[in-house]
Every structure is written in structure tokens, then in C-alpha cells.
C-alpha atoms as a PDB file:
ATOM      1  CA  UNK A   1      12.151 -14.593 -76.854  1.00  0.00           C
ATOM      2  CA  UNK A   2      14.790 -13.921 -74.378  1.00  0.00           C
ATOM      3  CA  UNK A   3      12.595 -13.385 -71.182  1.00  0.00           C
ATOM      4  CA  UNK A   4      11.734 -17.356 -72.005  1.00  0.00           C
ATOM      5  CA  UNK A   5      15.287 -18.499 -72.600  1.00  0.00           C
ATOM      6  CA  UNK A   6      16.268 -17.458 -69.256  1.00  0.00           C
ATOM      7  CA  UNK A   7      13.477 -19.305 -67.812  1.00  0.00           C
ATOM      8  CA  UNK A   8      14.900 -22.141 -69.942  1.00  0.00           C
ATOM      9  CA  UNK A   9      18.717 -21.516 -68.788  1.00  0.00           C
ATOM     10  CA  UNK A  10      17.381 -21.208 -65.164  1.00  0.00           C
ATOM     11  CA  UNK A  11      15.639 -25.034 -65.887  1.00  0.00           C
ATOM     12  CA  UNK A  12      19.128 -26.526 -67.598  1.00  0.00           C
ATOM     13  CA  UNK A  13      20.779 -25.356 -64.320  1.00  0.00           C
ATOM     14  CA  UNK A  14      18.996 -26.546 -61.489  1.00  0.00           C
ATOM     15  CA  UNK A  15      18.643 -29.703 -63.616  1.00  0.00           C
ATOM     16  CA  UNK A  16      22.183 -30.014 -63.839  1.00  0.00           C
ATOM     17  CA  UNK A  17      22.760 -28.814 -60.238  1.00  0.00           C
ATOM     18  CA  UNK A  18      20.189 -31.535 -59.336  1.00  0.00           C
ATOM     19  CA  UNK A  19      21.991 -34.315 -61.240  1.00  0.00           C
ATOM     20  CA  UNK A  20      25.592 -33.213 -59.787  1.00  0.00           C
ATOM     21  CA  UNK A  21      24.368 -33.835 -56.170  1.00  0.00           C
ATOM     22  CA  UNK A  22      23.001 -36.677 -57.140  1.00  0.00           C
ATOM     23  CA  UNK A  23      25.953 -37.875 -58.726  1.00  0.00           C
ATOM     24  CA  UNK A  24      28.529 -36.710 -55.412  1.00  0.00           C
ATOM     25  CA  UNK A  25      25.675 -38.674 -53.375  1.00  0.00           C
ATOM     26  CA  UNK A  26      26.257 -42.202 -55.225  1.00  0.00           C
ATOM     27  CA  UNK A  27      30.155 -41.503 -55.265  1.00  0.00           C
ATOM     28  CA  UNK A  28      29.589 -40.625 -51.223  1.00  0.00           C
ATOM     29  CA  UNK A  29      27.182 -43.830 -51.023  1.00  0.00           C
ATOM     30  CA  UNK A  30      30.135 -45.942 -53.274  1.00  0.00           C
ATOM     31  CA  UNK A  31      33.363 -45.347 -50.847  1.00  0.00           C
ATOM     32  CA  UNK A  32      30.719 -45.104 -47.542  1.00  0.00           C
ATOM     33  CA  UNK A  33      30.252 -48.906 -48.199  1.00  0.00           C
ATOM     34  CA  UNK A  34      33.434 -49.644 -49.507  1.00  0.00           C
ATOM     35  CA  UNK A  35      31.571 -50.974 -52.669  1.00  0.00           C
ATOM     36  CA  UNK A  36      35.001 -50.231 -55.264  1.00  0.00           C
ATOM     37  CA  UNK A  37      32.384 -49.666 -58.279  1.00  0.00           C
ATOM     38  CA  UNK A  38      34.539 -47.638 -60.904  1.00  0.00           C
ATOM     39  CA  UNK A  39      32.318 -44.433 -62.146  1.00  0.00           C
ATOM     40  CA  UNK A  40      31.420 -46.134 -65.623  1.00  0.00           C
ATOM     41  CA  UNK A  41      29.730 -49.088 -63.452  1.00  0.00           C
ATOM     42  CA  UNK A  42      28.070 -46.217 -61.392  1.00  0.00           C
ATOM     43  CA  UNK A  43      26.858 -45.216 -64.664  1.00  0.00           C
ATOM     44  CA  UNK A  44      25.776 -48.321 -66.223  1.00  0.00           C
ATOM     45  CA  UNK A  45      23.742 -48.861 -62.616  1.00  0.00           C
ATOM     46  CA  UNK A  46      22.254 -45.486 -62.671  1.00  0.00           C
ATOM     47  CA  UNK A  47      21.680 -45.286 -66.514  1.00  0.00           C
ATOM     48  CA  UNK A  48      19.778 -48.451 -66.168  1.00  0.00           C
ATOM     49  CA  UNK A  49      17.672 -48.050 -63.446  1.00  0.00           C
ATOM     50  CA  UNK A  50      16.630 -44.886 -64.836  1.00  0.00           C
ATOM     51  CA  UNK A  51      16.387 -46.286 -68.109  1.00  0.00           C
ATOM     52  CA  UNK A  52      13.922 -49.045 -67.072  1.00  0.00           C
ATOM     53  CA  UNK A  53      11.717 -46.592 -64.953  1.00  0.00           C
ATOM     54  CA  UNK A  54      11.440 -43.873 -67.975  1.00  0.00           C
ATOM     55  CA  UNK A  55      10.946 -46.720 -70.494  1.00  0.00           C
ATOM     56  CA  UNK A  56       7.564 -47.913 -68.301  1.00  0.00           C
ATOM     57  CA  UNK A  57       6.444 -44.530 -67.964  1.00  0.00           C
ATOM     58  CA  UNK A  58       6.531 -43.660 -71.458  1.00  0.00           C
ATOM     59  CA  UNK A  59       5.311 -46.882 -72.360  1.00  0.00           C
ATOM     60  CA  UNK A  60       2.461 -46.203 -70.074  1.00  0.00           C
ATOM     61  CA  UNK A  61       1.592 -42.801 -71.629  1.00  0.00           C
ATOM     62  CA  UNK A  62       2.462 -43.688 -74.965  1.00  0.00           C
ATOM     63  CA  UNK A  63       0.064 -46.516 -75.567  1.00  0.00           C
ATOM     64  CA  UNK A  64      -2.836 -44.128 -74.214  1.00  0.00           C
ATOM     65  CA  UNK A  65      -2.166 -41.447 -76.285  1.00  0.00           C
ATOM     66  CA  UNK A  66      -2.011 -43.830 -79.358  1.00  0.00           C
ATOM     67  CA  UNK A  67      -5.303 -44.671 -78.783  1.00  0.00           C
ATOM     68  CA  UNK A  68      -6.349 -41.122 -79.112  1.00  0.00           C
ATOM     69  CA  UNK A  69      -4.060 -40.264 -81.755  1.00  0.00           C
ATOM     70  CA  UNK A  70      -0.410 -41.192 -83.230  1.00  0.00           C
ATOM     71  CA  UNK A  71       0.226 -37.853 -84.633  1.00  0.00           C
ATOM     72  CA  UNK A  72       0.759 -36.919 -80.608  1.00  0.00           C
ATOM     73  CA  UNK A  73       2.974 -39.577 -80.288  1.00  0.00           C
ATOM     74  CA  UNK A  74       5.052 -38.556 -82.869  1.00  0.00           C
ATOM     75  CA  UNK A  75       5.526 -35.350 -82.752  1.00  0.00           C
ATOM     76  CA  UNK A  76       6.407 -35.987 -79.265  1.00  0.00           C
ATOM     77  CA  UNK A  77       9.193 -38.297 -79.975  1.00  0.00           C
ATOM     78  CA  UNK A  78       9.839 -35.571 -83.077  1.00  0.00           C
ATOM     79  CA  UNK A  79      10.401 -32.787 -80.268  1.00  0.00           C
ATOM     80  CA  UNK A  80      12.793 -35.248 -78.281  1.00  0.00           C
ATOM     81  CA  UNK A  81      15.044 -35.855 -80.958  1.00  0.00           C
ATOM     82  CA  UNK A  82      15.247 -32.370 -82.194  1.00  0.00           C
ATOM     83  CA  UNK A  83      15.931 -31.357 -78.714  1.00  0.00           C
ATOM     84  CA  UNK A  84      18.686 -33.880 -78.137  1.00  0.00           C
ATOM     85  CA  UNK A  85      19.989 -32.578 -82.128  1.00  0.00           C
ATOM     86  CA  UNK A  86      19.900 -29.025 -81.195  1.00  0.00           C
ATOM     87  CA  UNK A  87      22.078 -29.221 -78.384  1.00  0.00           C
ATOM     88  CA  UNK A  88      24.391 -31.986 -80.059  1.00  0.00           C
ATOM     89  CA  UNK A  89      24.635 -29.282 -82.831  1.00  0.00           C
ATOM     90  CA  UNK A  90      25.545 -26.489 -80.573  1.00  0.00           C
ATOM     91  CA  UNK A  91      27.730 -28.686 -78.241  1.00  0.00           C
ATOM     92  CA  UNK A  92      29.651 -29.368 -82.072  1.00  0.00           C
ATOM     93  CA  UNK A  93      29.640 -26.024 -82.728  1.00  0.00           C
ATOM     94  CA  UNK A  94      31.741 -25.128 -79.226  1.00  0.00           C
ATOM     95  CA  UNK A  95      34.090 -27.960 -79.664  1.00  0.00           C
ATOM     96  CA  UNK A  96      34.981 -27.333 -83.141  1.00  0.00           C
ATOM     97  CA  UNK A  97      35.126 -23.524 -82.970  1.00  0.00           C
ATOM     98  CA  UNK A  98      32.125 -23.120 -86.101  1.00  0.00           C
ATOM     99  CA  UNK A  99      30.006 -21.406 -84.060  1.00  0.00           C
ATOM    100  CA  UNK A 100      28.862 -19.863 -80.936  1.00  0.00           C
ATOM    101  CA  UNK A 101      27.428 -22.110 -78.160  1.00  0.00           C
ATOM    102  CA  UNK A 102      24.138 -20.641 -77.674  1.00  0.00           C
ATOM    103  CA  UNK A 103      20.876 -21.478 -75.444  1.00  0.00           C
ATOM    104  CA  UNK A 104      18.872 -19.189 -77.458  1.00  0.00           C
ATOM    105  CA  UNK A 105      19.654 -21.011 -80.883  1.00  0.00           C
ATOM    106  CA  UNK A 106      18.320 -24.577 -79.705  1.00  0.00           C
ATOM    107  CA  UNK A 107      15.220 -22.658 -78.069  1.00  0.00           C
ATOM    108  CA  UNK A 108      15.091 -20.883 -81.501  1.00  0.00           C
ATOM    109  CA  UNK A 109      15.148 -24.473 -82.923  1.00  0.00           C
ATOM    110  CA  UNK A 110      12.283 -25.559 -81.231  1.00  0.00           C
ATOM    111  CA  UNK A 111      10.394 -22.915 -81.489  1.00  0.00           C
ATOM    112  CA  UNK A 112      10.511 -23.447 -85.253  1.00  0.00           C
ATOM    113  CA  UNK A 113       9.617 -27.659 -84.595  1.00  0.00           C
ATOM    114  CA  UNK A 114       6.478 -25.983 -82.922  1.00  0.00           C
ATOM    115  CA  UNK A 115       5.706 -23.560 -85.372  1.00  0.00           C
ATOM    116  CA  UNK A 116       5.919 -26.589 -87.870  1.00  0.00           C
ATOM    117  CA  UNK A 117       3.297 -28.641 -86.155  1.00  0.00           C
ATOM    118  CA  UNK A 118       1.036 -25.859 -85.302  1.00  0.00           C
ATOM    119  CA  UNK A 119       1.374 -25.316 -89.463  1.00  0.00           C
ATOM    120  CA  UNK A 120       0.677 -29.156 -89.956  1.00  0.00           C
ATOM    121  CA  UNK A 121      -2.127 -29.437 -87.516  1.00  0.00           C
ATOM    122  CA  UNK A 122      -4.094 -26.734 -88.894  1.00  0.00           C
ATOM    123  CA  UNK A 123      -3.606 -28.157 -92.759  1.00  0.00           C
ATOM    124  CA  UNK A 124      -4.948 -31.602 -91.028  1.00  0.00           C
ATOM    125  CA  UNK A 125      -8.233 -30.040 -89.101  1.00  0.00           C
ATOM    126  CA  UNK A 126      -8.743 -27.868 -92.485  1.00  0.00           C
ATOM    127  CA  UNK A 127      -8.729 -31.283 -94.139  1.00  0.00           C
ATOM    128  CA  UNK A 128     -11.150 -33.090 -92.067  1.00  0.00           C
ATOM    129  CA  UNK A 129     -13.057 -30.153 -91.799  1.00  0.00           C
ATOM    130  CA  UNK A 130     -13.355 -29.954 -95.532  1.00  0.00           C
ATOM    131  CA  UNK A 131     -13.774 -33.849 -96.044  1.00  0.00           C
ATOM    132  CA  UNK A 132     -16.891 -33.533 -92.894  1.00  0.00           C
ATOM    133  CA  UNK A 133     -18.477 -30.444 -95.539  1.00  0.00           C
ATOM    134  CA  UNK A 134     -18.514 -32.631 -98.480  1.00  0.00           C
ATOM    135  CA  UNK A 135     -19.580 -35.744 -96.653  1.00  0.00           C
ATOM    136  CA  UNK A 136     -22.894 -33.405 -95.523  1.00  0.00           C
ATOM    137  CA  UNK A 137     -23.579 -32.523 -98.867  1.00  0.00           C
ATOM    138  CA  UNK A 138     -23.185 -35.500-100.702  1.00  0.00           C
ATOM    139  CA  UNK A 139     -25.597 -36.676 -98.075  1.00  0.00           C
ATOM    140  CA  UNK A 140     -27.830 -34.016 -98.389  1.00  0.00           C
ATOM    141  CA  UNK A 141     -28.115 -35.017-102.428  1.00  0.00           C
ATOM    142  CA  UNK A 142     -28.906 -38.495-102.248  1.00  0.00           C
ATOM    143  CA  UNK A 143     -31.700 -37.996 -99.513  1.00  0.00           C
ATOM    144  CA  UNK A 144     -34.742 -37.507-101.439  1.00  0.00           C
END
């Protein structure tokens, strides 16, 4: 597991690195035009924007993959939350001092959320397997 978590670590960085540019850019773009916006109005224009744009997009993808199936839907909002819980828990763990702040742990996390699914789709296609088996036979009995 660790050769993957410092692919993951490697990810979290550049992300981060990506969205601190960013940020320096809209402060440079904010005193370049004299535009006085405090940073929480910075945020509420960026958060927004970006809000509205991610909203359409999973809107978009969302309503075709309900079509094909709501289980993907779910455990894809499922996998977002426990994301966003496993680093809230380990960002709690660092502030109060009741743990270590570790990568590994929330990748550790999620590997478990995948392990779970994998577990639950395989109990599902058993199921409609099995249900398909006895639908054959019980129409193999009442043809004469």
C-alpha cells in the first residue's frame, strides 16, 4: 500500500500547489484592478463559480448513469463523503492531539469503502444470477 499512497500524496500536492497559484493569481488580478474585494468575497466568487460549473457536470453525468444504474450513483456520492470524512477525521485528529495525521489512514479508509462495494456487488450479481437460474427452470417446468 505505500508505493500507492505516495502516488496519492504526490496528487494532494500538486493539487494544492495548483490551487495556491491560483489563489495568488485572483489576489494579483484583485489589487491589479484596484477591485478592494476582501478574501471571503474572493471566496464566495470563486466558490460559486466553481460550484455552479461542478454542479452541471455532475448533474450531467449523474442523470446518465442513473439510467444505467443508481447503485453507481451512490456509491459514488458514498466514496465522496467518506473521502471528505476521512480527512475531516484525520484533520481532528492533528488539531486535537488524538492521533497521528496520516495520508495512509484515509487511503486505508477507502480502500476498505472499496473493498465494501466490491463485497456488495458480488452478493447482488450472485443474486440475480441465482434469481435468472430459477426463472429458467421454473420455465423449463411449465413448458410441456
Amino acid at each position: 500500500m505505500g508505493g500507492k499512497c505516495n502516488v496519492f500524496e504526490t496528487i494532494l500536492y500538486e493539487a494544492t500547489m495548483i490551487i495556491a497559484q491560483i489563489h495568488e493569481s485572483m489576489m494579483h488580478l484583485n489589487d491589479s484592478f484596484e477591485l478592494a474585494l476582501s478574501d471571503k468575497q474572493l471566496h464566495f466568487i470563486v466558490m460559486f463559480v466553481l460550484g455552479m460549473i461542478l454542479f452541471f457536470m455532475v448533474h450531467f453525468v449523474f442523470r446518465r448513469l442513473a439510467r444505467w444504474s443508481i447503485t453507481a450513483v451512490s456509491f459514488i456520492y458514498v466514496f465522496t463523503v467518506m473521502t471528505v470524512l476521512g480527512f475531516a477525521i484525520e484533520i481532528g485528529q492533528r488539531i486535537t492531539g488524538t492521533g497521528n495525521m496520516d495520508f495512509d489512514d484515509i487511503v486505508a479508509g477507502l480502500y476498505g469503502v472499496l473493498v465494501f462495494f466490491v463485497i456488495y456487488s458480488a452478493y447482488r450479481l450472485i443474486a440475480w444470477l441465482l434469481g435468472m437460474l430459477v426463472r429458467r427452470v421454473r420455465q423449463k417446468r411449465e413448458k410441456p
